[in-house]
PDB file of N, CA and C in Angstrom:
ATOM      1  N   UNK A   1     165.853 164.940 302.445  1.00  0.00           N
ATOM      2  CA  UNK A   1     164.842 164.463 301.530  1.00  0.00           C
ATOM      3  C   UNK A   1     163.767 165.509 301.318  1.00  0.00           C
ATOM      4  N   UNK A   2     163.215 166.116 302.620  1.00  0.00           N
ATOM      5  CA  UNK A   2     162.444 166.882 302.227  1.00  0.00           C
ATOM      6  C   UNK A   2     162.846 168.327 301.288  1.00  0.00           C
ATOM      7  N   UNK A   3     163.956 168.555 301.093  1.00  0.00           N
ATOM      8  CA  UNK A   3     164.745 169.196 300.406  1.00  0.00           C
ATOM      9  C   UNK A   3     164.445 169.079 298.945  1.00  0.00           C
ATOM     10  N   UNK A   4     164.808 168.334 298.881  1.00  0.00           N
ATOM     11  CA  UNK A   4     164.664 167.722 297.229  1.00  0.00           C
ATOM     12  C   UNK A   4     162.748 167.643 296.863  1.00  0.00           C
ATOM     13  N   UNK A   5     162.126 167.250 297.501  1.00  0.00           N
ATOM     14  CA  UNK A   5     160.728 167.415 297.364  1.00  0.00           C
ATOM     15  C   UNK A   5     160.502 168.880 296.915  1.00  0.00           C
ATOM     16  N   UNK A   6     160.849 169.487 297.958  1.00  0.00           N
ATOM     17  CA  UNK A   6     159.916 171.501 298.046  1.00  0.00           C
ATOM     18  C   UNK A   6     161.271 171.561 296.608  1.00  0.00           C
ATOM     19  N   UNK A   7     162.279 171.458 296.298  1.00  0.00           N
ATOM     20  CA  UNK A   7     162.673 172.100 295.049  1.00  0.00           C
ATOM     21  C   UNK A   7     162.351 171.520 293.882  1.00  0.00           C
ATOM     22  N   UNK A   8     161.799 170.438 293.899  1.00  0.00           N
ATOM     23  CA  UNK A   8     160.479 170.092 293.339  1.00  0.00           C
ATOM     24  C   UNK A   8     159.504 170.240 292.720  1.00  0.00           C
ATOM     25  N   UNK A   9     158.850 170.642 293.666  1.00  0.00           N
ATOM     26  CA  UNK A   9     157.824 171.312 293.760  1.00  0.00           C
ATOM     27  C   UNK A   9     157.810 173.000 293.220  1.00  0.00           C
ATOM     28  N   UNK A  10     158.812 173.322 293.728  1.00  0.00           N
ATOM     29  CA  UNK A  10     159.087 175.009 293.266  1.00  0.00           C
ATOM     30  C   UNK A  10     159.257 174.470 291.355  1.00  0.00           C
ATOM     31  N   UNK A  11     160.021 173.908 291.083  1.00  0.00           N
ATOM     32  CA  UNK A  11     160.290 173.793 289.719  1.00  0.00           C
ATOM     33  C   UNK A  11     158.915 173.506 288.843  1.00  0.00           C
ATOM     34  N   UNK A  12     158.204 172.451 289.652  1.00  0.00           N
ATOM     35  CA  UNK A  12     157.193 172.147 289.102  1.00  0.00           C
ATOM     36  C   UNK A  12     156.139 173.567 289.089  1.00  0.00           C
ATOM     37  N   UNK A  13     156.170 173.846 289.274  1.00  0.00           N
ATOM     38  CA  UNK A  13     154.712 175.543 290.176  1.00  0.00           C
ATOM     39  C   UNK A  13     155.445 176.624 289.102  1.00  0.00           C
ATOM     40  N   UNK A  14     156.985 176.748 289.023  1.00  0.00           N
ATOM     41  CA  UNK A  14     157.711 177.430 287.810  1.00  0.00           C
ATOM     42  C   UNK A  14     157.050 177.330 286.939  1.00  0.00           C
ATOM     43  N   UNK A  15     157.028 176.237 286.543  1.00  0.00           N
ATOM     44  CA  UNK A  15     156.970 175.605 284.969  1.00  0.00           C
ATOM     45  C   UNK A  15     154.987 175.689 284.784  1.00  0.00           C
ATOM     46  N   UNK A  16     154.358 175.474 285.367  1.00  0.00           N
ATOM     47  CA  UNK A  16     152.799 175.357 285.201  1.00  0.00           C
ATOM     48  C   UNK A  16     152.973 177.349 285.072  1.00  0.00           C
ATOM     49  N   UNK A  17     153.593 178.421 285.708  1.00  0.00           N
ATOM     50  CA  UNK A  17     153.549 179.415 285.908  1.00  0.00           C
ATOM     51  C   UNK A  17     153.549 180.228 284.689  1.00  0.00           C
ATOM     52  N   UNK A  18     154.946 179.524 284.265  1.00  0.00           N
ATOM     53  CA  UNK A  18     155.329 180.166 282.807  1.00  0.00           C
ATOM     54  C   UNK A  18     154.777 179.848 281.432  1.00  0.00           C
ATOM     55  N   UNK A  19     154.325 178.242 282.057  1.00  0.00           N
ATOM     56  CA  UNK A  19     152.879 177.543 280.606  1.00  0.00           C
ATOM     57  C   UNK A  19     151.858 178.662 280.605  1.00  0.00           C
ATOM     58  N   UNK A  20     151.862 179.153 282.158  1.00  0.00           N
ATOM     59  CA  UNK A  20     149.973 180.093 281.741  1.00  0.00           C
ATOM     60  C   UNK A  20     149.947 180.906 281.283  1.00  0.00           C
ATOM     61  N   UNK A  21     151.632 181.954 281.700  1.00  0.00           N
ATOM     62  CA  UNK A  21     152.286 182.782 280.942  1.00  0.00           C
ATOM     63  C   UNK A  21     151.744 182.908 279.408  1.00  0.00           C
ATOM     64  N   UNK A  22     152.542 181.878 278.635  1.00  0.00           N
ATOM     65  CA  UNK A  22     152.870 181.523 277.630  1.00  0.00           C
ATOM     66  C   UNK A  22     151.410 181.797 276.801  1.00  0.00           C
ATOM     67  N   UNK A  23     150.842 180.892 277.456  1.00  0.00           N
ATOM     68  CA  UNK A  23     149.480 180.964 276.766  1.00  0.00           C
ATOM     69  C   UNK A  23     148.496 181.787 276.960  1.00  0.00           C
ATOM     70  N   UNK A  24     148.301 182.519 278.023  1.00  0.00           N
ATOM     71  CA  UNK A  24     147.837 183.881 277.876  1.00  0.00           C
ATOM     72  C   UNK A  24     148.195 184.856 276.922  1.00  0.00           C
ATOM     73  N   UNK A  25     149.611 184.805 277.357  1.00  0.00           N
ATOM     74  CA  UNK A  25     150.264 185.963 276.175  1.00  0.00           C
ATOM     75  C   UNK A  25     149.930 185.813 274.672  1.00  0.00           C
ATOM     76  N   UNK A  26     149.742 183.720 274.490  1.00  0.00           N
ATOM     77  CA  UNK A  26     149.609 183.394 272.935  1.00  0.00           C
ATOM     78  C   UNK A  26     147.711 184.132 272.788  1.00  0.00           C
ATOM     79  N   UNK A  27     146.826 183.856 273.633  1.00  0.00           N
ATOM     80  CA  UNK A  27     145.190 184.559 273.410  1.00  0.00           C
ATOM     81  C   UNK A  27     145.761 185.632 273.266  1.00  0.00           C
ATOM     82  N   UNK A  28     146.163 186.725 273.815  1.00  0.00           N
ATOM     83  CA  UNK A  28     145.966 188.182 273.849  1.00  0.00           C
ATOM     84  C   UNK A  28     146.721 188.531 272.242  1.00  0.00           C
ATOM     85  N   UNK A  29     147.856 187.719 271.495  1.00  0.00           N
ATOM     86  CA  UNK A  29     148.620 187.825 270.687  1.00  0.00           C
ATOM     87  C   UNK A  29     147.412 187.486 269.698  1.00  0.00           C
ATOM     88  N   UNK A  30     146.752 186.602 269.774  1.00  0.00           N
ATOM     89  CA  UNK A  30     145.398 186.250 268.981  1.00  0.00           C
ATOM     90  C   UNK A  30     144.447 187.331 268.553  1.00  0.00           C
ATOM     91  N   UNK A  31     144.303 187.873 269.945  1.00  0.00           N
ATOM     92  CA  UNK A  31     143.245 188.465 269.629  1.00  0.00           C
ATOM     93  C   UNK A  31     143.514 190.332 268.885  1.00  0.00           C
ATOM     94  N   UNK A  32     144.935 190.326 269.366  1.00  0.00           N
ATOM     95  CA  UNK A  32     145.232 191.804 268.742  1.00  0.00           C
ATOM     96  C   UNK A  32     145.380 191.843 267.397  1.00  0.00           C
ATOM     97  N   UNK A  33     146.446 190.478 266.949  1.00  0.00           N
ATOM     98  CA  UNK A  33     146.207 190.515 265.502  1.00  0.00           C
ATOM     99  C   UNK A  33     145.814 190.145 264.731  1.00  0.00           C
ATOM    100  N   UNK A  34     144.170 189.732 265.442  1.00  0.00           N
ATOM    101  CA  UNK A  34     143.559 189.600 264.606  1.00  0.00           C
ATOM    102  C   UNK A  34     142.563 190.782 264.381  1.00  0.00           C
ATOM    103  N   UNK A  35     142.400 191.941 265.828  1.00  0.00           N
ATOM    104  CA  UNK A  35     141.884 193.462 265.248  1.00  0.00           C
ATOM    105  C   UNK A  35     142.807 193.780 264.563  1.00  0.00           C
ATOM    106  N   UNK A  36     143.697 193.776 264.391  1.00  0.00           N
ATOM    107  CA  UNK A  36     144.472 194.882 263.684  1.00  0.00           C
ATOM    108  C   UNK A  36     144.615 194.338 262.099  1.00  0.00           C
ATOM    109  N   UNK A  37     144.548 192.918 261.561  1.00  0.00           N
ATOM    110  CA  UNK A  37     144.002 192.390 260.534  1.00  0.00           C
ATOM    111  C   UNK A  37     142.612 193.384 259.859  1.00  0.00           C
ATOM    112  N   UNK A  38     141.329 193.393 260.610  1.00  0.00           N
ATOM    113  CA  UNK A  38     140.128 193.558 260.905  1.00  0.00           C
ATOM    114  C   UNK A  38     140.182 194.881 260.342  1.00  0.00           C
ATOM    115  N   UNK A  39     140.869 195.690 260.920  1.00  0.00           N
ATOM    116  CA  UNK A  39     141.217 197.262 261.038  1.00  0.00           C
ATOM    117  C   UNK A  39     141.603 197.568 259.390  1.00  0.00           C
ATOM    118  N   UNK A  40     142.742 196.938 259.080  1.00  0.00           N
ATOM    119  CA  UNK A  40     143.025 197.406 258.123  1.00  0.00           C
ATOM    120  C   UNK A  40     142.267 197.065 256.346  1.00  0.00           C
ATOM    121  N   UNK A  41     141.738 195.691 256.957  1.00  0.00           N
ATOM    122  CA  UNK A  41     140.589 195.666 255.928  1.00  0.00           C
ATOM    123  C   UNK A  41     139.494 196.672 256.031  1.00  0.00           C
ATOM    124  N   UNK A  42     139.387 197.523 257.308  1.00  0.00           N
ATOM    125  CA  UNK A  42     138.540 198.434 257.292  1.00  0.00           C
ATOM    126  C   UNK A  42     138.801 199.442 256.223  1.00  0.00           C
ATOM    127  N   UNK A  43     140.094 200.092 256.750  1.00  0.00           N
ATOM    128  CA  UNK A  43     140.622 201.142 255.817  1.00  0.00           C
ATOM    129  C   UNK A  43     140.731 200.981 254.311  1.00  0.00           C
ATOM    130  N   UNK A  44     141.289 199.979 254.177  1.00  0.00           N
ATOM    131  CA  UNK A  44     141.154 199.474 252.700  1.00  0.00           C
ATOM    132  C   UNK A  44     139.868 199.823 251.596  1.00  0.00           C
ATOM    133  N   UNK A  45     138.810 199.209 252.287  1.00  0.00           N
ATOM    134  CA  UNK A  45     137.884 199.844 252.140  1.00  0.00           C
ATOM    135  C   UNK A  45     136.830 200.964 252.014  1.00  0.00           C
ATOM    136  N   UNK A  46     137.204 201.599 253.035  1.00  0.00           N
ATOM    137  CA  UNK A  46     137.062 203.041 253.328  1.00  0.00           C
ATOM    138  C   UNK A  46     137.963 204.122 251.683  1.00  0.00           C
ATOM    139  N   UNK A  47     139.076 203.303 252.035  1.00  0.00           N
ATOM    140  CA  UNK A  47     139.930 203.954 250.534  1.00  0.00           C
ATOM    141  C   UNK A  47     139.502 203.709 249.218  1.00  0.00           C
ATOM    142  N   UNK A  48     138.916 202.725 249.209  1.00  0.00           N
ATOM    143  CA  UNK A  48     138.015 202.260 247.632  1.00  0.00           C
ATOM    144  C   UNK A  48     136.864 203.187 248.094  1.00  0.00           C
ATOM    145  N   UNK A  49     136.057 203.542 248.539  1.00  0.00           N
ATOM    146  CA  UNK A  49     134.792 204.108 249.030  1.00  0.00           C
ATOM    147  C   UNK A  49     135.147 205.757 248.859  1.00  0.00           C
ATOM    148  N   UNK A  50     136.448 205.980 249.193  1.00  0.00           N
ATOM    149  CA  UNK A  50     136.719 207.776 248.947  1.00  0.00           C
ATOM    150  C   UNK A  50     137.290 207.605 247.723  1.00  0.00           C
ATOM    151  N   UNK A  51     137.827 206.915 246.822  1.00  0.00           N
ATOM    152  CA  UNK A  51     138.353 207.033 245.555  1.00  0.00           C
ATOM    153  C   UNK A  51     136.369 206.653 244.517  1.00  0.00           C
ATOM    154  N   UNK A  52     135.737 206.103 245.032  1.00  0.00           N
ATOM    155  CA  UNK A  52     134.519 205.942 244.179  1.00  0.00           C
ATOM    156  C   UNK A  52     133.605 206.913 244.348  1.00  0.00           C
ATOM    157  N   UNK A  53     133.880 207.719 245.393  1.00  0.00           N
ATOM    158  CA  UNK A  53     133.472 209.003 246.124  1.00  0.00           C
ATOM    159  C   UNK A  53     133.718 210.493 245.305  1.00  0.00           C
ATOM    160  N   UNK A  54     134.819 210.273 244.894  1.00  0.00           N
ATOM    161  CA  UNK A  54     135.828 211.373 244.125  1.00  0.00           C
ATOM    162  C   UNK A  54     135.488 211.146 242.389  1.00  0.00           C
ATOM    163  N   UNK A  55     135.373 209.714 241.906  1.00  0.00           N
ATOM    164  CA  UNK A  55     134.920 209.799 240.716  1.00  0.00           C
ATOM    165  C   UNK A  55     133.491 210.364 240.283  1.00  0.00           C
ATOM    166  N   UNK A  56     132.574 210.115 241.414  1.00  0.00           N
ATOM    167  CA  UNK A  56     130.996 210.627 240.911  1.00  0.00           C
ATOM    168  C   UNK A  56     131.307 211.587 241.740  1.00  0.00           C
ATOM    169  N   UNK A  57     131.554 212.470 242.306  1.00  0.00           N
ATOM    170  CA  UNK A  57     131.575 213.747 242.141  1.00  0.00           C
ATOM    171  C   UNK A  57     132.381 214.626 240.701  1.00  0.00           C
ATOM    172  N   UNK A  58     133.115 213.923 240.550  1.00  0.00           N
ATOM    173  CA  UNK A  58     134.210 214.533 239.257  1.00  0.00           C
ATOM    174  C   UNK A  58     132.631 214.477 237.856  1.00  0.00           C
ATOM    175  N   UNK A  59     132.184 212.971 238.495  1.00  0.00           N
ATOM    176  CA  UNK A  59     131.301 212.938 236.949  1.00  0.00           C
ATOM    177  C   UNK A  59     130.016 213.825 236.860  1.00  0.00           C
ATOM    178  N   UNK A  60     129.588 214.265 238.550  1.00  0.00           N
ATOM    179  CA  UNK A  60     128.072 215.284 239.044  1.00  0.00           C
ATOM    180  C   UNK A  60     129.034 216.315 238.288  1.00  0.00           C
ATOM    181  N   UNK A  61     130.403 217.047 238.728  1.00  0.00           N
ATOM    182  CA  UNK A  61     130.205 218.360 238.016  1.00  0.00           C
ATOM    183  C   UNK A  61     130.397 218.714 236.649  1.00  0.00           C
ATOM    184  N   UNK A  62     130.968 217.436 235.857  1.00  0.00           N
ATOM    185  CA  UNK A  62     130.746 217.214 234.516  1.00  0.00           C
ATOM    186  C   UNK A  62     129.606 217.755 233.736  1.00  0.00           C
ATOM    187  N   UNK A  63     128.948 216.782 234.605  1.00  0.00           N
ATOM    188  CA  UNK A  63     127.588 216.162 233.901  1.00  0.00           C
ATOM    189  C   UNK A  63     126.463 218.190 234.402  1.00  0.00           C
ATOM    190  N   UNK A  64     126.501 218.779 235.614  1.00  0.00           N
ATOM    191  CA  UNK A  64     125.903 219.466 235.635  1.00  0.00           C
ATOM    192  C   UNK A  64     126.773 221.008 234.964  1.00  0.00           C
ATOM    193  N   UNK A  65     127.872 220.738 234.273  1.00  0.00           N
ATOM    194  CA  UNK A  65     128.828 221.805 233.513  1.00  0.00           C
ATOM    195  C   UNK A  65     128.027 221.372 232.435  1.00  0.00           C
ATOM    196  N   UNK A  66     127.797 220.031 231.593  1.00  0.00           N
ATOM    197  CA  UNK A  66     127.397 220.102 230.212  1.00  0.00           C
ATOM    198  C   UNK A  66     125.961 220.611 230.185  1.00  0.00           C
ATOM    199  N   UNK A  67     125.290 220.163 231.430  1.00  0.00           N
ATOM    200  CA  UNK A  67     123.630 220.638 231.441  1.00  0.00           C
ATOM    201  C   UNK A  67     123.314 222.072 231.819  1.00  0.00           C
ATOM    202  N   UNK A  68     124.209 223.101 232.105  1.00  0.00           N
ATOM    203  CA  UNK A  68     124.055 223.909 232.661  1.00  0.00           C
ATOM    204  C   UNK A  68     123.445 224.876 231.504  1.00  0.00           C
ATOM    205  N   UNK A  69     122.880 225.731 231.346  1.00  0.00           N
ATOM    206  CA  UNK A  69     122.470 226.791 230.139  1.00  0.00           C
ATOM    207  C   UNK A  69     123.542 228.107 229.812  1.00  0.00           C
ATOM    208  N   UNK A  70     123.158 228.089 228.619  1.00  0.00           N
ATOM    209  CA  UNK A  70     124.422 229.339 228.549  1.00  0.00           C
ATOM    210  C   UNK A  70     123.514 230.581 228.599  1.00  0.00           C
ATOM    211  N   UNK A  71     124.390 231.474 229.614  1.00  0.00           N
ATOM    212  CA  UNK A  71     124.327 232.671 230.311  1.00  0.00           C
ATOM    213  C   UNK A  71     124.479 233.796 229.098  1.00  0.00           C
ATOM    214  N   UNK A  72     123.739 234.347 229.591  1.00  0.00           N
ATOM    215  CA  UNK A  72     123.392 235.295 228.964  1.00  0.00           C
ATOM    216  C   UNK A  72     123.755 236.559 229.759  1.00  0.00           C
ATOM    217  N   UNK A  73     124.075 237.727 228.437  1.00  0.00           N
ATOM    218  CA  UNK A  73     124.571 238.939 229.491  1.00  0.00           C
ATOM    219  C   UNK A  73     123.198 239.609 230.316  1.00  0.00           C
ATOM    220  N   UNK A  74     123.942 239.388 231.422  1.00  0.00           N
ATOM    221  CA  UNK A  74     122.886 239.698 232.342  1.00  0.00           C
ATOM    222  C   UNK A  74     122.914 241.263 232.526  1.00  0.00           C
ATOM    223  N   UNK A  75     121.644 241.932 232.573  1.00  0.00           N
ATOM    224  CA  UNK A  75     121.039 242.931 231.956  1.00  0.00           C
ATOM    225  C   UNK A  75     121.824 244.012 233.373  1.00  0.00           C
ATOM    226  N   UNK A  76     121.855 245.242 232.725  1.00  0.00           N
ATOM    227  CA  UNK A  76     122.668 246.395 233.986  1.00  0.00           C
ATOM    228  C   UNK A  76     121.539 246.682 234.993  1.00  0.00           C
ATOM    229  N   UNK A  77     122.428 246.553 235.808  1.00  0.00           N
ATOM    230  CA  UNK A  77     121.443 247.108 236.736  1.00  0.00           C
ATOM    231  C   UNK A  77     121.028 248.538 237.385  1.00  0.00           C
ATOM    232  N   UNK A  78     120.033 248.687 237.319  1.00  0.00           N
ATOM    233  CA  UNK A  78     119.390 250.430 237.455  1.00  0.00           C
ATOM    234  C   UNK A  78     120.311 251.232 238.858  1.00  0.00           C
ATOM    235  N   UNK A  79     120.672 252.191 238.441  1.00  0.00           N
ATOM    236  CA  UNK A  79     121.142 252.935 239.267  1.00  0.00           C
ATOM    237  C   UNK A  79     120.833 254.170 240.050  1.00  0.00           C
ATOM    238  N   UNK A  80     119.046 253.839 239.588  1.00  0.00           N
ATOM    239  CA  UNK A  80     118.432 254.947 240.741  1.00  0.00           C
ATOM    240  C   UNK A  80     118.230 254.169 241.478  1.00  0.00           C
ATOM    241  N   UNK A  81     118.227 253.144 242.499  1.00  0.00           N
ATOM    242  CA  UNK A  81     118.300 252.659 243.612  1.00  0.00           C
ATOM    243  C   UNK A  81     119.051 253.440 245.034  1.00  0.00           C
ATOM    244  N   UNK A  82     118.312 253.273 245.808  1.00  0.00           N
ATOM    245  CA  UNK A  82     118.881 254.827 246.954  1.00  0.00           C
ATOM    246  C   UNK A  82     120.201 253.789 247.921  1.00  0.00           C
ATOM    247  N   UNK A  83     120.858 254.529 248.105  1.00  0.00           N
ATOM    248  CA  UNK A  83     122.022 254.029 249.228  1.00  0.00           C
ATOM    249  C   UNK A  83     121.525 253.391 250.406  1.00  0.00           C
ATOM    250  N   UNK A  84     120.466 252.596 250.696  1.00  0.00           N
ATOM    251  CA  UNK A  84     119.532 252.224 251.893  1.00  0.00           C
ATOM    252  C   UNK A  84     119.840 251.329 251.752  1.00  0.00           C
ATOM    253  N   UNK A  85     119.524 250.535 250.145  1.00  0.00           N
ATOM    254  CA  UNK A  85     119.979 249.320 249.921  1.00  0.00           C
ATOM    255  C   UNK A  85     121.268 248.682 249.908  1.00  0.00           C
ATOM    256  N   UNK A  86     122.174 249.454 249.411  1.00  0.00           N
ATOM    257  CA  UNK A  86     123.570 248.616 249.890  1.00  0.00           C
ATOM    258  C   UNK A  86     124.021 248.407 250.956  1.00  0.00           C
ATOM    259  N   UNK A  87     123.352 249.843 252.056  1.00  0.00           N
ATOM    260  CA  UNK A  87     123.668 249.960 253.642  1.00  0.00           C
ATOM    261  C   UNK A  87     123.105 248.660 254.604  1.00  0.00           C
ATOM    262  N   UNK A  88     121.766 248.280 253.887  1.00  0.00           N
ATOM    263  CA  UNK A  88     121.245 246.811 254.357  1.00  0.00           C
ATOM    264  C   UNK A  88     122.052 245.633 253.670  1.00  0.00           C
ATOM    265  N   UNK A  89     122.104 245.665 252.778  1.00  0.00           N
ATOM    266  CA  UNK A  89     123.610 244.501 252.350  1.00  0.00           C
ATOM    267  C   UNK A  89     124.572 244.430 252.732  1.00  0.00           C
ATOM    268  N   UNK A  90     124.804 245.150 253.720  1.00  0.00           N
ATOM    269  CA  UNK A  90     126.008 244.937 255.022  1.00  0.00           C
ATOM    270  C   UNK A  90     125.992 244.350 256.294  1.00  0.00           C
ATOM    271  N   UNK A  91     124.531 244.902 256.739  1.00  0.00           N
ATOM    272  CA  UNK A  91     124.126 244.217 258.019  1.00  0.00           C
ATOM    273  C   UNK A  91     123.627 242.858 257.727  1.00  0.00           C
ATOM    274  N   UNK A  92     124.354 241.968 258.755  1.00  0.00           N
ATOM    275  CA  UNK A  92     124.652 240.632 258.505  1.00  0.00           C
ATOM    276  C   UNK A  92     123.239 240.158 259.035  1.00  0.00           C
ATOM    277  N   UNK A  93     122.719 239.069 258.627  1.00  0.00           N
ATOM    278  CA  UNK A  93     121.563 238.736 258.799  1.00  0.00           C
ATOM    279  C   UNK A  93     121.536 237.744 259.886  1.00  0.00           C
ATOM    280  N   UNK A  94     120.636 237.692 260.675  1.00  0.00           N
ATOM    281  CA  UNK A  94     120.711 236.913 261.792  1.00  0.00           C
ATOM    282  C   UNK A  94     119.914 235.527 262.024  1.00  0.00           C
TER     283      UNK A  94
END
């Protein structure tokens, strides 16, 4: 008799074991997909935000190409200037 009790009991302690199982595993299953839901509405967003990103820049260099002034030939430059000066237009500035 006491036989049949303890296997019982083991079956019963199984079964509560594999319920907590179950339902742990079902929270943690909850909670991942629902970041990873979360996540990708992030990106989504982020992707509308670099595509609205890319249009006003396209329209800034438009807009500062049509405003820009027209250039004029820019005048020669004198060539008595001594070799000092180009020799300092080399040394990198610190």
């Amino acid at each position: 008799m006491n036989d049949v009790l303890t296997s019982g009991a083991l079956n019963l302690a199984s079964l509560i074991v594999s319920v907590i199982v179950l339902l742990v595993g079902l929270v943690l299953w909850f909670f991942i997909n629902r970041a990873s839901s979360r996540t990708n509405e992030q990106i989504e967003l982020l992707e509308a935000l670099l595509d609205q990103q890319k249009r006003q820049t396209a329209l800034l260099r438009r807009l500062c190409e049509a405003n820009e002034p027209e250039k004029e030939a820019a005048p020669a430059r004198p060539e008595a200037k001594s070799n000092d000066d180009d020799f300092i237009r080399l040394v990198a500035e610190r």
